[in-house]
N, C-alpha and C. Protein backbone atom coordinates (compact mmCIF):
# COMPACT_ATOMS: atom_id res chain seq x y z
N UNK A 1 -5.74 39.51 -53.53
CA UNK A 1 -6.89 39.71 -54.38
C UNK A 1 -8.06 38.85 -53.89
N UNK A 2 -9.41 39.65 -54.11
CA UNK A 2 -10.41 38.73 -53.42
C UNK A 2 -11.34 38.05 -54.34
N UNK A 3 -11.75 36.31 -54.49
CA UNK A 3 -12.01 35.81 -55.32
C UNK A 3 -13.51 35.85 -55.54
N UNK A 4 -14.16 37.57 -55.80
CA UNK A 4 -15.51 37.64 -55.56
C UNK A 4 -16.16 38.54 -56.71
N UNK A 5 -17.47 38.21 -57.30
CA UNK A 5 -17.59 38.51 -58.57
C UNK A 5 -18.69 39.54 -58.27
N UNK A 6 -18.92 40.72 -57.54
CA UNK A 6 -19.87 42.00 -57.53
C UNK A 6 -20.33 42.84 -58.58
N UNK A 7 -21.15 43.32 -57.93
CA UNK A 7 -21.99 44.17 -59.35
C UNK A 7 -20.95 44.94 -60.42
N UNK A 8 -20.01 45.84 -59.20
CA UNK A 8 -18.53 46.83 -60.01
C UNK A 8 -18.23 45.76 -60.98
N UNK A 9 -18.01 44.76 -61.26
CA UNK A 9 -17.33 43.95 -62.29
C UNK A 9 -18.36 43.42 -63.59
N UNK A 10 -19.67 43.71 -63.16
CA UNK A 10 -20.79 42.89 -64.06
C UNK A 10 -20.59 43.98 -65.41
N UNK A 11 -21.15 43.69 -66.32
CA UNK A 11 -20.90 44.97 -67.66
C UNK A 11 -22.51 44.84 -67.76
N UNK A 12 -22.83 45.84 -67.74
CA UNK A 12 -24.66 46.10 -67.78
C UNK A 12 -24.61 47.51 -68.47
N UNK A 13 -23.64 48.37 -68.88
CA UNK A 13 -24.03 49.38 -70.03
C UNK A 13 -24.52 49.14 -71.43
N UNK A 14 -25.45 49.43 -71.84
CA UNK A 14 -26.15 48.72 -72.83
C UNK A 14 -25.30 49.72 -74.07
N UNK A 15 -24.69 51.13 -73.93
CA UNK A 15 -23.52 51.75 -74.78
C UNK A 15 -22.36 50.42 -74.62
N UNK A 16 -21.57 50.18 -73.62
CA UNK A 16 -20.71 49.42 -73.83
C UNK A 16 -20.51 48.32 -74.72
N UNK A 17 -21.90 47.49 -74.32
CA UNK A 17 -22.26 45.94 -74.93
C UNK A 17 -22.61 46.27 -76.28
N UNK A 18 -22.71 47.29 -77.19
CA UNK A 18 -23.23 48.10 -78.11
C UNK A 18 -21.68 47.93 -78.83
N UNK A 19 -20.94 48.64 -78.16
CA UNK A 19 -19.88 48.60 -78.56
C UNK A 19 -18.68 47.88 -78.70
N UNK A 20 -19.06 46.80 -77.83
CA UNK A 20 -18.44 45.78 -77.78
C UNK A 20 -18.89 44.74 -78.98
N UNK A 21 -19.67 44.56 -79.05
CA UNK A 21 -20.43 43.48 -80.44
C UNK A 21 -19.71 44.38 -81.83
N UNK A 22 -19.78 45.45 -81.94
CA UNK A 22 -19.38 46.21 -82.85
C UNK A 22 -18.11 46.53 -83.02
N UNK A 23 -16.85 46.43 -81.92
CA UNK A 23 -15.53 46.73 -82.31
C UNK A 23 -14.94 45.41 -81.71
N UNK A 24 -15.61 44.85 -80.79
CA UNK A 24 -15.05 43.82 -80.83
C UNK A 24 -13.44 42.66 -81.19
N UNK A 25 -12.81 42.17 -80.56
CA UNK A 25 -12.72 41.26 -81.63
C UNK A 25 -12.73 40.05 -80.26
N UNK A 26 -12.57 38.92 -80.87
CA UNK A 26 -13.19 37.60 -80.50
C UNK A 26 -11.67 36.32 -80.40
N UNK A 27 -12.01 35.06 -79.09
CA UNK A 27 -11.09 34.67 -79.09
C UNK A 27 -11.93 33.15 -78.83
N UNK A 28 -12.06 32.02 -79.10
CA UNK A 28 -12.85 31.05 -78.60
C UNK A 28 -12.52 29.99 -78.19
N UNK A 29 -12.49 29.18 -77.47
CA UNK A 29 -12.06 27.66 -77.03
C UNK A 29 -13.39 27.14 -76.53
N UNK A 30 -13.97 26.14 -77.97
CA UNK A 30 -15.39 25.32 -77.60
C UNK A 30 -15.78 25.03 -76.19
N UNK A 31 -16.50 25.16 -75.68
CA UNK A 31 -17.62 25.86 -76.15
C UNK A 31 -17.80 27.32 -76.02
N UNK A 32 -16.73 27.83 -75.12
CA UNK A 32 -16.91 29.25 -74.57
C UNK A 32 -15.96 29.89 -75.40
N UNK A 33 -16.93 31.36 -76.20
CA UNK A 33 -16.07 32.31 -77.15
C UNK A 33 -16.70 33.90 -75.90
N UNK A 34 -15.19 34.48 -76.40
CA UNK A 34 -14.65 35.64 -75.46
C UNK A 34 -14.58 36.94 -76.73
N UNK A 35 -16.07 37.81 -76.12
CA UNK A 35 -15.22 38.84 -76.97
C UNK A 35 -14.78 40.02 -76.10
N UNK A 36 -13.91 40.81 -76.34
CA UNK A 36 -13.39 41.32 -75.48
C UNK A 36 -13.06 42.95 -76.40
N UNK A 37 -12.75 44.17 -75.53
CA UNK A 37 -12.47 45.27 -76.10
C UNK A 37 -11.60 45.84 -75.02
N UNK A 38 -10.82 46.71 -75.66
CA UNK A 38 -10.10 47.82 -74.29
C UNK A 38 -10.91 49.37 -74.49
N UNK A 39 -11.38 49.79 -72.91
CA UNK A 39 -11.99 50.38 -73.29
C UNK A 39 -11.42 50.69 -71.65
N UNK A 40 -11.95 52.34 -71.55
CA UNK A 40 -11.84 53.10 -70.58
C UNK A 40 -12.81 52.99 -70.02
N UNK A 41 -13.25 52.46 -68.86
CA UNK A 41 -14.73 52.33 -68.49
C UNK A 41 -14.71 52.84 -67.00
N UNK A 42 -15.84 53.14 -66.22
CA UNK A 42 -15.71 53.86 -65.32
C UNK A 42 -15.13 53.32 -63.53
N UNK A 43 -15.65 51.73 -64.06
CA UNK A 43 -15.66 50.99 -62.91
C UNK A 43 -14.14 50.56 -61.76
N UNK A 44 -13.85 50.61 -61.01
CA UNK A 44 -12.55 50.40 -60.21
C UNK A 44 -11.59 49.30 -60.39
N UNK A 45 -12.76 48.23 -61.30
CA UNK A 45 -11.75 46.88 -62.19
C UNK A 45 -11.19 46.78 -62.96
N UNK A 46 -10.36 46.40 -63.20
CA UNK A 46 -9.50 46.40 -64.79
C UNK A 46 -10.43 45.58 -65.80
N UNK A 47 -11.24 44.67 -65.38
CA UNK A 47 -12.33 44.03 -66.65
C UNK A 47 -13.83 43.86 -65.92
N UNK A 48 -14.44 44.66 -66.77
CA UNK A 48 -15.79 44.00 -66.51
C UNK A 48 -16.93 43.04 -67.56
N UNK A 49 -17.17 42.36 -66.59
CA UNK A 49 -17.94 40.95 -67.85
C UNK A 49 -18.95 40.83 -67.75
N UNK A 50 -19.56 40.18 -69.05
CA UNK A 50 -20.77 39.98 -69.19
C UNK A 50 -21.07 38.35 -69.72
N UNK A 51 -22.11 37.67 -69.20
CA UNK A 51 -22.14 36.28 -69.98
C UNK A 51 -23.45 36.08 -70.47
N UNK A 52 -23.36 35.71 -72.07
CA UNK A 52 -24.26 35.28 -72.68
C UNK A 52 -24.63 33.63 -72.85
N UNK A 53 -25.84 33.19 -73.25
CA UNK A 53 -26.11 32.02 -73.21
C UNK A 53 -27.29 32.03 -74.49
N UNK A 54 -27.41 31.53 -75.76
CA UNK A 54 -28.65 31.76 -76.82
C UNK A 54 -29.64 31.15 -76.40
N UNK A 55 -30.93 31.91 -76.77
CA UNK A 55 -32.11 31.27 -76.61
C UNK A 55 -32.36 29.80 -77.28
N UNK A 56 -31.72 30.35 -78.56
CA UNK A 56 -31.97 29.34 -79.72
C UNK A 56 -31.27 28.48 -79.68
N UNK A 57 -30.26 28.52 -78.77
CA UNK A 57 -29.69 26.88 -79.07
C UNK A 57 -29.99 26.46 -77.74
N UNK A 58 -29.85 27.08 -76.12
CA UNK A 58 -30.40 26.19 -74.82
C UNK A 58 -32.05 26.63 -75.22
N UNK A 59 -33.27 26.15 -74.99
CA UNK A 59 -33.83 26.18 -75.20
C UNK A 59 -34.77 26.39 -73.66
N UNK A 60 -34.43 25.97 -72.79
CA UNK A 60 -34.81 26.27 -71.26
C UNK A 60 -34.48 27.00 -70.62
N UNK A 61 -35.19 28.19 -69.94
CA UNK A 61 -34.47 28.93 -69.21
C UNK A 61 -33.76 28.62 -68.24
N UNK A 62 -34.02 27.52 -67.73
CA UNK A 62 -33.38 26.80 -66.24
C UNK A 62 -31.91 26.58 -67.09
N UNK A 63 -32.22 25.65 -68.09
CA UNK A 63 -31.02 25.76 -67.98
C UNK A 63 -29.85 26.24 -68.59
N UNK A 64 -30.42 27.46 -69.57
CA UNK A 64 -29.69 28.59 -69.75
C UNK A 64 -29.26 29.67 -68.28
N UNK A 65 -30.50 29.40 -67.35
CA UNK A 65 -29.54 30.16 -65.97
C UNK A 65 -28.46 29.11 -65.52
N UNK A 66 -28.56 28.01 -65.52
CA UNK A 66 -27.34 27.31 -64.87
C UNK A 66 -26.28 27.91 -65.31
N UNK A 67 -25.53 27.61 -66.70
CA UNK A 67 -24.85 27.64 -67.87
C UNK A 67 -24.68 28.64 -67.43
N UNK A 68 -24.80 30.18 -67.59
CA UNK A 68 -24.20 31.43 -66.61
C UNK A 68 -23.68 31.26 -65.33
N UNK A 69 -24.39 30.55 -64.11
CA UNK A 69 -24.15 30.41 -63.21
C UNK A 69 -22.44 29.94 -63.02
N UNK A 70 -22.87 28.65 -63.82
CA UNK A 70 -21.32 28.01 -64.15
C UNK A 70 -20.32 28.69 -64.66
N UNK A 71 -20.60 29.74 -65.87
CA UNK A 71 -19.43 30.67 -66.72
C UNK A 71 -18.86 31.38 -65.75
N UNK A 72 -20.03 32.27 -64.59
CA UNK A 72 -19.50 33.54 -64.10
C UNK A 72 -18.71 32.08 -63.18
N UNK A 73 -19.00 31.39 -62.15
CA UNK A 73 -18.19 31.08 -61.30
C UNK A 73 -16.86 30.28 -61.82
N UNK A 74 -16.75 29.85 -63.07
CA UNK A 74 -15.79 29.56 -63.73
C UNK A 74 -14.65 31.14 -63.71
N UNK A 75 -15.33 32.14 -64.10
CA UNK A 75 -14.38 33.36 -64.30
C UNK A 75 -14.19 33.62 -63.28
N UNK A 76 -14.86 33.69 -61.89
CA UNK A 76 -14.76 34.34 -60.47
C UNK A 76 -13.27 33.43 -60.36
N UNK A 77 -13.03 32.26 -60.24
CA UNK A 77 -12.33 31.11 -59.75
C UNK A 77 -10.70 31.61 -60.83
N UNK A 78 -11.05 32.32 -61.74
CA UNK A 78 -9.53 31.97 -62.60
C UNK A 78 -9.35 33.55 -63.05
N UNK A 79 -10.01 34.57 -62.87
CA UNK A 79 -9.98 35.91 -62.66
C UNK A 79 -8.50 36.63 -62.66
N UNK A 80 -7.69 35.76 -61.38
CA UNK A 80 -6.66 36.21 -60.98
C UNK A 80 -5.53 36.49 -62.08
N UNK A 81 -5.86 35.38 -62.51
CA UNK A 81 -4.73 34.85 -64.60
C UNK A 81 -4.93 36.42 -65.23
N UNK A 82 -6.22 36.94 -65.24
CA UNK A 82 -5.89 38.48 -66.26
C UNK A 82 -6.18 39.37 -65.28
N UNK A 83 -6.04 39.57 -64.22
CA UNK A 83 -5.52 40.41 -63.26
C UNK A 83 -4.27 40.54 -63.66
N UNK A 84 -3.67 39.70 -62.88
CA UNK A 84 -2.00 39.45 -62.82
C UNK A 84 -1.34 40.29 -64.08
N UNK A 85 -1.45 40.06 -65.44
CA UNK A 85 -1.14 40.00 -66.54
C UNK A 85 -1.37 41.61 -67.59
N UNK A 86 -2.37 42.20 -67.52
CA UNK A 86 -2.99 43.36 -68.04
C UNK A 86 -2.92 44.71 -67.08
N UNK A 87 -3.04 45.50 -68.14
CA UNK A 87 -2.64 47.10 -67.32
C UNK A 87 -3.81 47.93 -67.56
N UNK A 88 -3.96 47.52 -68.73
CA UNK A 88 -5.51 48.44 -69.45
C UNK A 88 -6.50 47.78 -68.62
N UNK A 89 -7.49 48.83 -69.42
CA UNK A 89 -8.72 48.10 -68.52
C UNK A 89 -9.63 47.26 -69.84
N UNK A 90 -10.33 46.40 -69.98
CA UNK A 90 -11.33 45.71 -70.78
C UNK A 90 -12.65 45.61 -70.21
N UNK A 91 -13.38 45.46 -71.39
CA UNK A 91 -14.71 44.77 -70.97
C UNK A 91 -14.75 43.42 -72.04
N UNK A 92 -15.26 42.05 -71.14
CA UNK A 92 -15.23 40.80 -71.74
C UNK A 92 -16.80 40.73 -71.68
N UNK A 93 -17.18 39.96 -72.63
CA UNK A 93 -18.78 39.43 -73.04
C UNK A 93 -18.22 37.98 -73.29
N UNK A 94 -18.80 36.81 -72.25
CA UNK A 94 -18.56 35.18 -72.54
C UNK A 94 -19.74 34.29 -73.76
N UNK A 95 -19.98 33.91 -74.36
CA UNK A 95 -20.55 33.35 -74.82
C UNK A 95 -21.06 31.84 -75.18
N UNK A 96 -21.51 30.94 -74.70
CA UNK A 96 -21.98 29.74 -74.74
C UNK A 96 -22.75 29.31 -76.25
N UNK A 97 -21.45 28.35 -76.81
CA UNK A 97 -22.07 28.02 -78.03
C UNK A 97 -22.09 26.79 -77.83
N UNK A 98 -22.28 26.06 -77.35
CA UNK A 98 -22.79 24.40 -77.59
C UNK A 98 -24.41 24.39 -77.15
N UNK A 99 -24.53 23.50 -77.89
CA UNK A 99 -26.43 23.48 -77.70
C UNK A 99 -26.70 22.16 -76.42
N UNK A 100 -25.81 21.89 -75.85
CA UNK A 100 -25.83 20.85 -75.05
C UNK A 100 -25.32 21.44 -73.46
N UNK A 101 -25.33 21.04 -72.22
CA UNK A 101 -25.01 22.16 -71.33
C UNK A 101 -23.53 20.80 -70.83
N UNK A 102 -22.66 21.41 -70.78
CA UNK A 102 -21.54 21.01 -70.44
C UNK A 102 -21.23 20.74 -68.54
N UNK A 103 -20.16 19.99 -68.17
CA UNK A 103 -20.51 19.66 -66.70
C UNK A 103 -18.99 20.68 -65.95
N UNK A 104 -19.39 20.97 -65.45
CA UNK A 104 -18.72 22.04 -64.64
C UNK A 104 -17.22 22.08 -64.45
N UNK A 105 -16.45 20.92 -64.77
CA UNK A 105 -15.54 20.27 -64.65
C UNK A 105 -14.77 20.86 -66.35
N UNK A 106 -15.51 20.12 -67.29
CA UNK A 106 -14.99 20.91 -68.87
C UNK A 106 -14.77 22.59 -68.88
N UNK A 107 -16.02 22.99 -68.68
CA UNK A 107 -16.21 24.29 -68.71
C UNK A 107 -14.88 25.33 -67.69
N UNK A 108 -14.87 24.62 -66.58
CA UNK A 108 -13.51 25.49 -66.38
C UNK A 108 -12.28 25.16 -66.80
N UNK A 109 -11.88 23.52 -66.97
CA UNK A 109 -11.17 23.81 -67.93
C UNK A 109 -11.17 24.41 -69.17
N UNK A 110 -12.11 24.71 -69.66
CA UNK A 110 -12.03 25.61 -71.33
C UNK A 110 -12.03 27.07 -70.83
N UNK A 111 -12.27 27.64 -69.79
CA UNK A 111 -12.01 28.88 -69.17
C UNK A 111 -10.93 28.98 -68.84
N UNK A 112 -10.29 28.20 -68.41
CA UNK A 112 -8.45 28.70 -67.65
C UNK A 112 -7.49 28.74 -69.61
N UNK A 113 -8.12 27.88 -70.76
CA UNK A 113 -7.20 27.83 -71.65
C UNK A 113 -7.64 28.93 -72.39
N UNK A 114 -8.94 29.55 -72.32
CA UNK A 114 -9.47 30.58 -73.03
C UNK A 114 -8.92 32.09 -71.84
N UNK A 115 -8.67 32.11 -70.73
CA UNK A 115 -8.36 33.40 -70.55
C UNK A 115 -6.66 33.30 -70.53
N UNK A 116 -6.44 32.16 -70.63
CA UNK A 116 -4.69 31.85 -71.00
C UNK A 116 -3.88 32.58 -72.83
N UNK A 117 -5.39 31.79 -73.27
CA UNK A 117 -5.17 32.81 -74.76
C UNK A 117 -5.03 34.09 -74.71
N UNK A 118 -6.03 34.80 -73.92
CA UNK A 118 -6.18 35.81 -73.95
C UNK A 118 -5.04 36.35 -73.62
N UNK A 119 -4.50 36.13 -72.45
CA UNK A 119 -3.32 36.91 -71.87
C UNK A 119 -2.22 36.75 -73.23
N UNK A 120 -1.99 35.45 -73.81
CA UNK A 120 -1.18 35.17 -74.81
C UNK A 120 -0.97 36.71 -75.69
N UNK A 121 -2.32 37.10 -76.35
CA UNK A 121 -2.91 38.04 -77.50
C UNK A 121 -2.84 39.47 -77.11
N UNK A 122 -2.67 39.74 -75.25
CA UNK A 122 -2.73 41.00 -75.26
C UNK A 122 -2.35 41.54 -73.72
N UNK A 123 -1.53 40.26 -73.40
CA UNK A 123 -0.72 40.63 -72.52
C UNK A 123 0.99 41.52 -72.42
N UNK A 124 1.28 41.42 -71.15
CA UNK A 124 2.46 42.00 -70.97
C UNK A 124 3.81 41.52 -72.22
N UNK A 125 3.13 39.99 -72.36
CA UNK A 125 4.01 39.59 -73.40
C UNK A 125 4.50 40.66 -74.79
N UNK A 126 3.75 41.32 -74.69
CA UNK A 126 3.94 42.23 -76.45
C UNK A 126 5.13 42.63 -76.12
């Protein structure tokens, strides 16, 4: 598997993300909450993601782009965990709720225990 995060994987259907906020359901480990759906989608990945960051709580764009920068390469790096694990396909939306920007080091650890949940909730395990 190749540890590389391309457009095929980005979620940019504005129906999807529509529908995702709306059927949703949600899994979180501070600061980063995961909502996630199974959905038939067109793309050749089994998940495609999207990462959010609020206006209202980072208040800079700089460094609301970091804070993505960091999420997606946090998910590029630990990807393999719901590869491995899932058959369906999903689309994930990340979300950044601390109003403070976290150091690169936390943040993937709260990514390897948050897509660990995940597999927990809707993996092969059932």
């Amino acid at each position: 598997m190749r540890y590389t995060f391309g457009s095929e994987e980005k979620l940019k259907s504005k129906k999807l993300i529509e529908q995702l906020f709306a059927e949703g359901r949600s899994i979180s480990v501070y600061p980063i909450k995961l909502i996630y759906l199974e959905v038939a989608h067109q793309g050749n990945y089994p998940v495609q993601v999207g990462v959010s960051v609020s206006k209202r709580t980072i208040r800079k764009a700089v460094t609301r782009n970091r804070i993505k920068r960091l999420l997606r390469e946090c998910y590029r790096k630990h990807k393999h965990l719901v590869y491995d694990q899932i058959e369906k396909k999903y689309i994930f939306m990340f979300l950044y709720l601390d109003e403070n920007e976290q150091k690169y080091v936390v943040l993937e650890g709260k990514m390897v225990d948050l897509l660990k949940k995940f597999i927990k909730k809707t993996g092969k395990d059932d």
